[in-house]
C-alpha atoms as a PDB file:
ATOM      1  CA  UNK A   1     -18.914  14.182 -34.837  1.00  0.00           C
ATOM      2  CA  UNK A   2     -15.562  12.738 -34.951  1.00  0.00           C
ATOM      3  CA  UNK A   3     -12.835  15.190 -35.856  1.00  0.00           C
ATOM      4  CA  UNK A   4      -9.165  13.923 -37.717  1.00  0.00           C
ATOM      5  CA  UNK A   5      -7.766  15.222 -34.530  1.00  0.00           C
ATOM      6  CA  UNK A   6     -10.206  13.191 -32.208  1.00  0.00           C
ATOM      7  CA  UNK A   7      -9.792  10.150 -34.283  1.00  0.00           C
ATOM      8  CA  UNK A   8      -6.407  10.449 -34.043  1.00  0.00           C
ATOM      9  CA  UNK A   9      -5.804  10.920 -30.280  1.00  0.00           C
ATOM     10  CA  UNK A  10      -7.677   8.018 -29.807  1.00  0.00           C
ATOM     11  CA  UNK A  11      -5.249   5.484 -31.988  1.00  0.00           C
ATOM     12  CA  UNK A  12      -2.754   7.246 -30.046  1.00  0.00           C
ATOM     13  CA  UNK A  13      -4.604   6.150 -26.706  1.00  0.00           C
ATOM     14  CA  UNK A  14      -5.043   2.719 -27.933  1.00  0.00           C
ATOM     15  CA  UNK A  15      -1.592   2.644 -28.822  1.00  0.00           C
ATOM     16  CA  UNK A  16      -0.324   3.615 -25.341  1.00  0.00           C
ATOM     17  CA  UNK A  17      -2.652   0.983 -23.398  1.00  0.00           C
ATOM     18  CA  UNK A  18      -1.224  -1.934 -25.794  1.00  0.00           C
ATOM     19  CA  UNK A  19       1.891  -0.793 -24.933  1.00  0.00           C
ATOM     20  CA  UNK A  20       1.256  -1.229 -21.467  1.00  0.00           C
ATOM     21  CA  UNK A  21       0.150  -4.842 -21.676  1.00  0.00           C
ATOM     22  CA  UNK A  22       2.540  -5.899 -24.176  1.00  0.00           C
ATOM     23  CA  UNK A  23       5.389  -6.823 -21.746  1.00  0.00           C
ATOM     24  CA  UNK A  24       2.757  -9.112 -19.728  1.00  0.00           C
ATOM     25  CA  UNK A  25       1.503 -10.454 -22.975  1.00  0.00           C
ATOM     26  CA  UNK A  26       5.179 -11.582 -23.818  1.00  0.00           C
ATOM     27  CA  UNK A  27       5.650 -13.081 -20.277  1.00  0.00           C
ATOM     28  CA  UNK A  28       2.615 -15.074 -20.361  1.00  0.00           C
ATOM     29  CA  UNK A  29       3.287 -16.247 -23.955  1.00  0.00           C
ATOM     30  CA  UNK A  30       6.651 -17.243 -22.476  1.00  0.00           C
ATOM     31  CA  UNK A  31       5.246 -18.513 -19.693  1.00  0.00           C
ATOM     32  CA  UNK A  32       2.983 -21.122 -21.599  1.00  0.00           C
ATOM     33  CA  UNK A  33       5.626 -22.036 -24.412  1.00  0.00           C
ATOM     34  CA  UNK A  34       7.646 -23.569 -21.566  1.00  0.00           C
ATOM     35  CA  UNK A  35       5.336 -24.936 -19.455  1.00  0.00           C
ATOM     36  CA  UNK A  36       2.376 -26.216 -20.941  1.00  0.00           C
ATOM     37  CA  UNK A  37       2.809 -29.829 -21.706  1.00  0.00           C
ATOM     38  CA  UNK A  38       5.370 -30.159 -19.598  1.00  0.00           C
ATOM     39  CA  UNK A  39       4.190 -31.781 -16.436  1.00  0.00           C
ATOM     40  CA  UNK A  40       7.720 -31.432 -15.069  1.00  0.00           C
ATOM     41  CA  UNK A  41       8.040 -27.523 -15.482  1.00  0.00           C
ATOM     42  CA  UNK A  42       4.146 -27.371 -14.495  1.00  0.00           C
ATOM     43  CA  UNK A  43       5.157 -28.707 -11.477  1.00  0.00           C
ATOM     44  CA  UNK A  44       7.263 -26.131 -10.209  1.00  0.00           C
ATOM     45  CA  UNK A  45       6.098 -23.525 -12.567  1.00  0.00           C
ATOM     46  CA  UNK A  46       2.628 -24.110 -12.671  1.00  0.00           C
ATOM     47  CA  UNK A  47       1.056 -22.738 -16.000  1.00  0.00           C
ATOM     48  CA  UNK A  48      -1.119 -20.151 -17.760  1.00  0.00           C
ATOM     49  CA  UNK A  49      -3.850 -22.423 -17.833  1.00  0.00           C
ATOM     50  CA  UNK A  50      -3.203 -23.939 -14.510  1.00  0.00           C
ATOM     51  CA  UNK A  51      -3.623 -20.563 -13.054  1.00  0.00           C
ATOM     52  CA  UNK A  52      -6.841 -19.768 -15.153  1.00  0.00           C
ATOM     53  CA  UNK A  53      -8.309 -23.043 -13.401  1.00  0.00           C
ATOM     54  CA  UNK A  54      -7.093 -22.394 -10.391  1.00  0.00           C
ATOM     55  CA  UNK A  55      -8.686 -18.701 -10.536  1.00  0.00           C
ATOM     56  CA  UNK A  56     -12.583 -19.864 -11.855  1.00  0.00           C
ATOM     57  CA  UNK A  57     -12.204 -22.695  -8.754  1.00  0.00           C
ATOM     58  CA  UNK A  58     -11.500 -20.243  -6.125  1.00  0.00           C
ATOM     59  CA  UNK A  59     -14.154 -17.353  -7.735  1.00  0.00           C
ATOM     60  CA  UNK A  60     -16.727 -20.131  -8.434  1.00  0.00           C
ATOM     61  CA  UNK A  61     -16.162 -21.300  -4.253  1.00  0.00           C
ATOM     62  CA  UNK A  62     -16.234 -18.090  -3.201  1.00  0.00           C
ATOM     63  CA  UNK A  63     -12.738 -18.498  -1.315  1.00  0.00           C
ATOM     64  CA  UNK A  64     -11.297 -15.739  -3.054  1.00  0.00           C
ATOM     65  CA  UNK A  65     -13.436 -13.498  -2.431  1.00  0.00           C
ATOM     66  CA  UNK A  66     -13.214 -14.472   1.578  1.00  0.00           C
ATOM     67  CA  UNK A  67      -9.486 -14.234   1.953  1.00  0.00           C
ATOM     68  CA  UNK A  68      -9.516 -11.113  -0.310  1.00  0.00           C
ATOM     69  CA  UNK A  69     -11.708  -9.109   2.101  1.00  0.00           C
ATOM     70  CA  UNK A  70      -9.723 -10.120   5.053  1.00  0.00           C
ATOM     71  CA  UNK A  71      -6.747  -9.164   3.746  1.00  0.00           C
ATOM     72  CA  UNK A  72      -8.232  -5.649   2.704  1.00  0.00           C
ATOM     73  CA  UNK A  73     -10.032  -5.063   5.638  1.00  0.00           C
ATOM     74  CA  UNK A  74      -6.626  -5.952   7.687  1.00  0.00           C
ATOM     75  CA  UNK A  75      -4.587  -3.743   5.431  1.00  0.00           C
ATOM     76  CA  UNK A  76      -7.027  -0.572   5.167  1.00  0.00           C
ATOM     77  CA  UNK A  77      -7.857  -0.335   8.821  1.00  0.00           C
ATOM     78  CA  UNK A  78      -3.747  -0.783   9.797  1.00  0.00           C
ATOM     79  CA  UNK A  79      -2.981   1.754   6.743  1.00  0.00           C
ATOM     80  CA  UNK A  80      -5.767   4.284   8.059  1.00  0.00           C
ATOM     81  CA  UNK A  81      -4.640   3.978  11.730  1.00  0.00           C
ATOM     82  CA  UNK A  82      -0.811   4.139  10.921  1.00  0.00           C
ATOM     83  CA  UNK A  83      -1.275   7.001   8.445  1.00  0.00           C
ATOM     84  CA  UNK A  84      -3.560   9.017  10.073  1.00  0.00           C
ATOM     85  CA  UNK A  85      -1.779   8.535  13.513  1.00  0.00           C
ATOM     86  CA  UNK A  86       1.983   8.514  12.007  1.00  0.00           C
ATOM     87  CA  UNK A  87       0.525  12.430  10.278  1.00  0.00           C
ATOM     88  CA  UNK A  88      -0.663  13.492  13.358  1.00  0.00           C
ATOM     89  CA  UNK A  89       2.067  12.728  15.546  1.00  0.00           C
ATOM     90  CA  UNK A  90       4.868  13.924  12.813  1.00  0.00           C
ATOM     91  CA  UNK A  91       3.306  17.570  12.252  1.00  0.00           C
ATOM     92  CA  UNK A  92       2.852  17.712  16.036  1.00  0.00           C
ATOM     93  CA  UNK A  93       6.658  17.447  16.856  1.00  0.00           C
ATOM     94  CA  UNK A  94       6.824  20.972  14.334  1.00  0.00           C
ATOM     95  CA  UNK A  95       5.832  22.665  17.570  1.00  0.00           C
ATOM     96  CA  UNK A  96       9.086  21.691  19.633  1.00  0.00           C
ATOM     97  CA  UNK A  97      12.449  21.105  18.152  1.00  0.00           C
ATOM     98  CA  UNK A  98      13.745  19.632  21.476  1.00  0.00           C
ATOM     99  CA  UNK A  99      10.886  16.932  21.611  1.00  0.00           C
ATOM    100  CA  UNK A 100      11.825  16.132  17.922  1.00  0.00           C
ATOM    101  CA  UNK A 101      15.151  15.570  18.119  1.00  0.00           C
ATOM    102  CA  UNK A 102      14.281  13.058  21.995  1.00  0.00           C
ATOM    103  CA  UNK A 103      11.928  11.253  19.593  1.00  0.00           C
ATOM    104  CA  UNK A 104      13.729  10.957  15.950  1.00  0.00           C
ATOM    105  CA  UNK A 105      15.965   7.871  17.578  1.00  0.00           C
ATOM    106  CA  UNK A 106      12.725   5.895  18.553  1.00  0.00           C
ATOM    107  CA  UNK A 107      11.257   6.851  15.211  1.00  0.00           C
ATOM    108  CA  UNK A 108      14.486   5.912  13.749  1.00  0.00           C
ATOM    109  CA  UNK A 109      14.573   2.350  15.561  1.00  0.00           C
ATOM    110  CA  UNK A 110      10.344   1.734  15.089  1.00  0.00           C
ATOM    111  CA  UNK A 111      11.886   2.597  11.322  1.00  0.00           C
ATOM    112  CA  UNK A 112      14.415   0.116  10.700  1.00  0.00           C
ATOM    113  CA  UNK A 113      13.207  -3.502  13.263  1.00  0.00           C
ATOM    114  CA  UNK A 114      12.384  -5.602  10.023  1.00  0.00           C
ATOM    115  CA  UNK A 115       8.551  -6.221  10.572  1.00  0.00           C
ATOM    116  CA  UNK A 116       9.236  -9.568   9.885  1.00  0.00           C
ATOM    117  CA  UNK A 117      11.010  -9.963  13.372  1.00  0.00           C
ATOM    118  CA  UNK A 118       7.973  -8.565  15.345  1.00  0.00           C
ATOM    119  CA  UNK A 119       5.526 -10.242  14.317  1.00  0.00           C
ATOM    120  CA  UNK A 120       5.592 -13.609  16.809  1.00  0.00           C
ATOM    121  CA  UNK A 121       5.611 -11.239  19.593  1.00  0.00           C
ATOM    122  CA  UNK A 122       2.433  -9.059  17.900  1.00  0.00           C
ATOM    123  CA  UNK A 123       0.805 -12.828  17.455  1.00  0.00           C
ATOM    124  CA  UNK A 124       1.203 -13.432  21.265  1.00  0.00           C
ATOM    125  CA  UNK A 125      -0.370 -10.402  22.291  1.00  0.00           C
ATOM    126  CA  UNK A 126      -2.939 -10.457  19.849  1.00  0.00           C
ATOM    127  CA  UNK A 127      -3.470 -13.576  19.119  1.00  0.00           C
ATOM    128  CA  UNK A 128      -3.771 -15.005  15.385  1.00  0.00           C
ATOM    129  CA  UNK A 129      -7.298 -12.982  14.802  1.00  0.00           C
ATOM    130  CA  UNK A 130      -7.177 -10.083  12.508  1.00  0.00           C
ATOM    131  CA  UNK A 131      -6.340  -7.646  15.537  1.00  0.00           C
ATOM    132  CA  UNK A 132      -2.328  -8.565  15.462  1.00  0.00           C
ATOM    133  CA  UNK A 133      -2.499  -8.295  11.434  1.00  0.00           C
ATOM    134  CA  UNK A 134      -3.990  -4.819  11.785  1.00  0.00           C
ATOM    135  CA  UNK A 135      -1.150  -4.568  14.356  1.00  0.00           C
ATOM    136  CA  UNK A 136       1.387  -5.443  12.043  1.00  0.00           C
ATOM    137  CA  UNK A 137       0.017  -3.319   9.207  1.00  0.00           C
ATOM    138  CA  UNK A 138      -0.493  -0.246  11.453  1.00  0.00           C
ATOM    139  CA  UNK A 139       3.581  -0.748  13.061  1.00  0.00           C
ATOM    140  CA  UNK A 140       4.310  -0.826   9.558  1.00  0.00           C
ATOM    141  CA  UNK A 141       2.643   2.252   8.479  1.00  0.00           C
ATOM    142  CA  UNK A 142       3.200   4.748  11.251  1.00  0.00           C
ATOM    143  CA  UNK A 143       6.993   5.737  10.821  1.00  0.00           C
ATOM    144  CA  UNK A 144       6.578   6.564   7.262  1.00  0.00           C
ATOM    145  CA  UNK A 145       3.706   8.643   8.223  1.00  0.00           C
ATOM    146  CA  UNK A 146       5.589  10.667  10.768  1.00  0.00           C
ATOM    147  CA  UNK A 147       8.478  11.720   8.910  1.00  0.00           C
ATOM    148  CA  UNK A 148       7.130  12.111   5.998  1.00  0.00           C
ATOM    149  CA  UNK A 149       4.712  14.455   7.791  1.00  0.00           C
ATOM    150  CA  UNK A 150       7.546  16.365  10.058  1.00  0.00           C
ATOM    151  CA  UNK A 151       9.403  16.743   7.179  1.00  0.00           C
ATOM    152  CA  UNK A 152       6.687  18.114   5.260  1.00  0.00           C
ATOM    153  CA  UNK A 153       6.158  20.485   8.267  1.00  0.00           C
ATOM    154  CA  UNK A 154      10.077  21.449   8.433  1.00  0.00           C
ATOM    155  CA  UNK A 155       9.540  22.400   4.955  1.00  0.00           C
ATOM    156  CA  UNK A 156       7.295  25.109   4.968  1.00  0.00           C
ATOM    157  CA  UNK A 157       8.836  28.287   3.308  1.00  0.00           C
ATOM    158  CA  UNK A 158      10.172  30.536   6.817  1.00  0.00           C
ATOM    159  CA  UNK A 159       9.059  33.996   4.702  1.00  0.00           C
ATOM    160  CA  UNK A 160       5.113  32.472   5.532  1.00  0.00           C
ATOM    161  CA  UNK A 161       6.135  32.021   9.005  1.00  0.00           C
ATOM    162  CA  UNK A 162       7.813  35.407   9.576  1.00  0.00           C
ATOM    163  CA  UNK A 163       4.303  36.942   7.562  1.00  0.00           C
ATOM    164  CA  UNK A 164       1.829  35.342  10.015  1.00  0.00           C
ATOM    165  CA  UNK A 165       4.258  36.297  13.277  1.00  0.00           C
ATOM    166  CA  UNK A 166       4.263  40.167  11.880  1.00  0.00           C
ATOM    167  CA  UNK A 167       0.388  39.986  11.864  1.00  0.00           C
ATOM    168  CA  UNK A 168       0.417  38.458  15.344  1.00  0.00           C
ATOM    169  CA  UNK A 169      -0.711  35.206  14.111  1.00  0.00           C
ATOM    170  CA  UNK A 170      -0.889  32.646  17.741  1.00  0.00           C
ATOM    171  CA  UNK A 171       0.964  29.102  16.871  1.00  0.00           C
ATOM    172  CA  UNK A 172      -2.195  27.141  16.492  1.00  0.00           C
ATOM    173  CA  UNK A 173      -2.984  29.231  14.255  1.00  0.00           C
ATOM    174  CA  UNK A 174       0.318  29.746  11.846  1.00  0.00           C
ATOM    175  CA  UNK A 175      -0.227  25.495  12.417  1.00  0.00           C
ATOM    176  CA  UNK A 176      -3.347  25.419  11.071  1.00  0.00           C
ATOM    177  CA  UNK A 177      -3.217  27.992   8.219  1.00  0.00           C
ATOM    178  CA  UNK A 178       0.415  27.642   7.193  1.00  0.00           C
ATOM    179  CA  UNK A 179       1.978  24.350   8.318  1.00  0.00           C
ATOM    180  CA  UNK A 180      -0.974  21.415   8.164  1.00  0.00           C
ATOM    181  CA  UNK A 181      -2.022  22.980   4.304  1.00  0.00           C
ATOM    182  CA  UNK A 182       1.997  22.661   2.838  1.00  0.00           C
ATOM    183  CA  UNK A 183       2.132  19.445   4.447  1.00  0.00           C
ATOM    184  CA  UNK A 184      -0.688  17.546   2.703  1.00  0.00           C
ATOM    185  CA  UNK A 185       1.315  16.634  -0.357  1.00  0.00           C
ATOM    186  CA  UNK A 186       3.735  14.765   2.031  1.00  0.00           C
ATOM    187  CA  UNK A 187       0.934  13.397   3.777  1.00  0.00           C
ATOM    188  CA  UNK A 188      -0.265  11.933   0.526  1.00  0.00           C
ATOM    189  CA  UNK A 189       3.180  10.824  -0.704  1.00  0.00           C
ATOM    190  CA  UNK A 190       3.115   8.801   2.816  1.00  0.00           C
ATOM    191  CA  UNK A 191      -0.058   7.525   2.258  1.00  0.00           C
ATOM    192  CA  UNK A 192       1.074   6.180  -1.301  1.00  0.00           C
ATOM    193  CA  UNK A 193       4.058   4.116   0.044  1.00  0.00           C
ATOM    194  CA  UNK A 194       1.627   3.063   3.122  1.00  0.00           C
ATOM    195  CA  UNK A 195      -0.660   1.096   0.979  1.00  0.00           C
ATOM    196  CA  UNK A 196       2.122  -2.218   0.112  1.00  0.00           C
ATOM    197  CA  UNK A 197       3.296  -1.585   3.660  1.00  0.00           C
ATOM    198  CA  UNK A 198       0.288  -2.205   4.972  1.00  0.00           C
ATOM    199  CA  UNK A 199      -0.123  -4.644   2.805  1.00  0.00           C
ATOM    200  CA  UNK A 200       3.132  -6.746   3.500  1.00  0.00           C
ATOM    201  CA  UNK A 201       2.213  -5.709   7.479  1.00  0.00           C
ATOM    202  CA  UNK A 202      -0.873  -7.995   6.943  1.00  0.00           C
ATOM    203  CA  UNK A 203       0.497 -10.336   4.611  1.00  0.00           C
ATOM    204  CA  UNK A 204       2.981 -11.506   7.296  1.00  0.00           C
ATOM    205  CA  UNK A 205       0.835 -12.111  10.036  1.00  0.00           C
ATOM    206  CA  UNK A 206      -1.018 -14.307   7.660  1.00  0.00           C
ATOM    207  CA  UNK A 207       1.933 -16.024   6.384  1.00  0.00           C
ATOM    208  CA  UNK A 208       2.876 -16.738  10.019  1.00  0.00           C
ATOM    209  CA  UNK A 209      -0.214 -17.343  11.712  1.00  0.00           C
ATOM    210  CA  UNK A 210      -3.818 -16.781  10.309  1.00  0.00           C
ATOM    211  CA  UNK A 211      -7.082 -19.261   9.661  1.00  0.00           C
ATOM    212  CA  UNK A 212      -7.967 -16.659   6.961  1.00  0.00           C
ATOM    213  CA  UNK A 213      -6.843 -14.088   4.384  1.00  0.00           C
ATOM    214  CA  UNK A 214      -4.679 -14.616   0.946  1.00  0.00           C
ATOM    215  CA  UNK A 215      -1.369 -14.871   3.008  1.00  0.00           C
ATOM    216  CA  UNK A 216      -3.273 -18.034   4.481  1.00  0.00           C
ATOM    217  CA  UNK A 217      -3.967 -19.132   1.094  1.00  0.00           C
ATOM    218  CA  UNK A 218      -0.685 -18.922  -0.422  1.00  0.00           C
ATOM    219  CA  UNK A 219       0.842 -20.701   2.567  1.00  0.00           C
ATOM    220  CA  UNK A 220      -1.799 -24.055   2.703  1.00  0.00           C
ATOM    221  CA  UNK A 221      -1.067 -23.916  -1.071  1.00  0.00           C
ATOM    222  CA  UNK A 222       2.350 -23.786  -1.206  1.00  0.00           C
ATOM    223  CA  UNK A 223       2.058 -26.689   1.554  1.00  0.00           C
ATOM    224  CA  UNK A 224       0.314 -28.712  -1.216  1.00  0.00           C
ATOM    225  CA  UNK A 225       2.744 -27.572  -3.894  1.00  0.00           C
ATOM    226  CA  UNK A 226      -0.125 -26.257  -5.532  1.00  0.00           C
ATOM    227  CA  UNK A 227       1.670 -23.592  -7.552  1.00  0.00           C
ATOM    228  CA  UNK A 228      -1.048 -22.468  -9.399  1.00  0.00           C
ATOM    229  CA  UNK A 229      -3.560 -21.616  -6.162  1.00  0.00           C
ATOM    230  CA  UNK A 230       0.392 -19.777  -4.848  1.00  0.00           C
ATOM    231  CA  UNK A 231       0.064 -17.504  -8.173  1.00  0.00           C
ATOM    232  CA  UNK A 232      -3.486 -16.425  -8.073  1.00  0.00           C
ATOM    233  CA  UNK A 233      -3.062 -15.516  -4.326  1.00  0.00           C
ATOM    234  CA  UNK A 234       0.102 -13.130  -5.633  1.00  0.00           C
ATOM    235  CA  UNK A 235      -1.912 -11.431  -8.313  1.00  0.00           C
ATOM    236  CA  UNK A 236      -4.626 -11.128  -5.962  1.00  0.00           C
ATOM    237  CA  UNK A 237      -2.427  -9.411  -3.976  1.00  0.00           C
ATOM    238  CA  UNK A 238      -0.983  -7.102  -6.599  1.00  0.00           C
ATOM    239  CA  UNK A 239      -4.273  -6.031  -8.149  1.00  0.00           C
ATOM    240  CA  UNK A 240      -5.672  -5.208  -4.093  1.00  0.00           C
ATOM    241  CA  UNK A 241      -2.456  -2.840  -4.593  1.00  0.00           C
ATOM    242  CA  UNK A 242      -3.074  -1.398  -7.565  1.00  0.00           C
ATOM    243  CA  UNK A 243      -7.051  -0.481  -7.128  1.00  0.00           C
ATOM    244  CA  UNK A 244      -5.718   0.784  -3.606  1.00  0.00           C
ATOM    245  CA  UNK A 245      -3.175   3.249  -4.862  1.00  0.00           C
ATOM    246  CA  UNK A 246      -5.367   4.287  -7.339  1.00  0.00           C
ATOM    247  CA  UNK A 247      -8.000   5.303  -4.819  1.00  0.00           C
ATOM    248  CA  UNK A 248      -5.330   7.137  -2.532  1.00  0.00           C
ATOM    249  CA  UNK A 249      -4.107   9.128  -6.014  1.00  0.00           C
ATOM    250  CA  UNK A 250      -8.079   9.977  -6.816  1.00  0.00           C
ATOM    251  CA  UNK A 251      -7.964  11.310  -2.677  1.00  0.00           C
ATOM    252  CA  UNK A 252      -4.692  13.229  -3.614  1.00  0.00           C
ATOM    253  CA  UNK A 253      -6.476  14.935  -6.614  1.00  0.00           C
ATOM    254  CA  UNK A 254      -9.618  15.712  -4.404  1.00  0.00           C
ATOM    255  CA  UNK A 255      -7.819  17.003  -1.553  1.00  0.00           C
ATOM    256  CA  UNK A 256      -4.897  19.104  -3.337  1.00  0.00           C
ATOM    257  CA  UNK A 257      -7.409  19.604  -6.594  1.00  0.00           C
ATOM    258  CA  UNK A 258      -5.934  23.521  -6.718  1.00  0.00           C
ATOM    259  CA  UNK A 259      -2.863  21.839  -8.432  1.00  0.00           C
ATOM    260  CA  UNK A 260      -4.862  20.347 -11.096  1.00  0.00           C
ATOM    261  CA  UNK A 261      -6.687  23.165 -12.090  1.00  0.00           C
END
């Protein structure tokens, strides 16, 4: 039996989701008032229903599907090496300040050479298979991962430390009690910006060079000035985001579930 209180926490729900979509419902009403009709503005604009079209085509053909996949598979297997290798190698340098402070340069530079830049010389050595996307998406990945980790690791309260040393605790194991538990939120805050990296990591090496994957699409679209095919491939994009993020905060909630209780 409904309660007032239920009932009304649910209008209140309601009211929050609309709220949500009302700035895309604007946009797209927008959208169509100054396009639709307009063969000029549908041109470069495409439309609502343009993209609707364009969307049941590409479903109905099964092509979305294909370059979907590709892209994910490209992206999660980068993300997943980058991450998981970028973690390890970040709350490894906690055991020597000196190799830190060789390596924080070279993490620096990995950090900051636009992705952009490497990824004809990735294509060469890879060729334009889904190894040098992978490539791309895992270079992208693996900085974030390792200073988000190492600082994570730096940040472990030193009165834990001190405790373990006073009870003779060895280094592997003050590592694996104290440092690699405080660390995980970090790890999972790396993980959540390593998603669109990887992402944009795969993306590229589409855009440049690819027979497959949504940043083919978009670019034998866009070739065609076929605006609406160009949109779909975006939101495509942007909803493979979304459901991954999602699934990396359900991980976060699983792994660190002692904060939610």
């Amino acid at each position: 039996m409904n309660t007032p209180t239920t009932i009304s926490n649910k209008k209140i729900k309601l009211g929050e989701t609309a709220l949500y979509f009302l700035p895309l419902f604007v946009f797209i009403l927008i959208w169509a008032l100054f396009t639709e009709g307009k063969p000029q503005n549908q041109f470069i604009f495409s439309s609502p229903s343009q993209v609707l079209n364009s969307f049941t085509r590409l479903l109905s053909n099964g092509d979305l599907f294909k370059d979907s996949w590709i892209t994910i598979c490209e992206a999660l297997i980068g993300f997943a090496f980058g991450t998981i290798g970028g973690a390890t190698i970040g709350l490894s340098l906690w055991y020597s300040q000196t190799v830190a402070k060789i390596a924080k340069p070279y993490i620096t530079a990995l950090a900051t050479i636009p992705i952009f830049a490497l990824a004809p010389i990735i294509i060469v050595w890879f060729g334009i298979g889904i190894w040098s996307k992978i490539m791309l998406a895992f270079i992208s990945t693996i900085s974030v991962a390792i200073v988000q980790s190492y600082q994570g690791a730096m940040s472990v309260e030193p009165k834990f430390l001190r405790l373990m040393q006073v009870v003779g605790a060895s280094r592997n194991q003050i590592f694996r009690t104290i440092v690699v538990p405080s660390s995980l939120i970090w790890v999972i805050n790396a993980a959540k910006l390593n998603i669109g990296l990887a992402l944009l990591g795969a993306f590229i090496g589409e855009f440049i060079s690819s027979e497959q994957g949504l940043g083919y699409m978009i670019v034998k679209a866009s070739g065609l000035y076929d605006m609406a095919t160009v949109i779909v491939g975006i939101i495509a994009l942007i909803m493979i985001a979304l459901i991954l993020t999602n699934l990396v905060e359900y991980l976060e909630k699983f792994i660190l579930r002692w904060k939610y209780l």
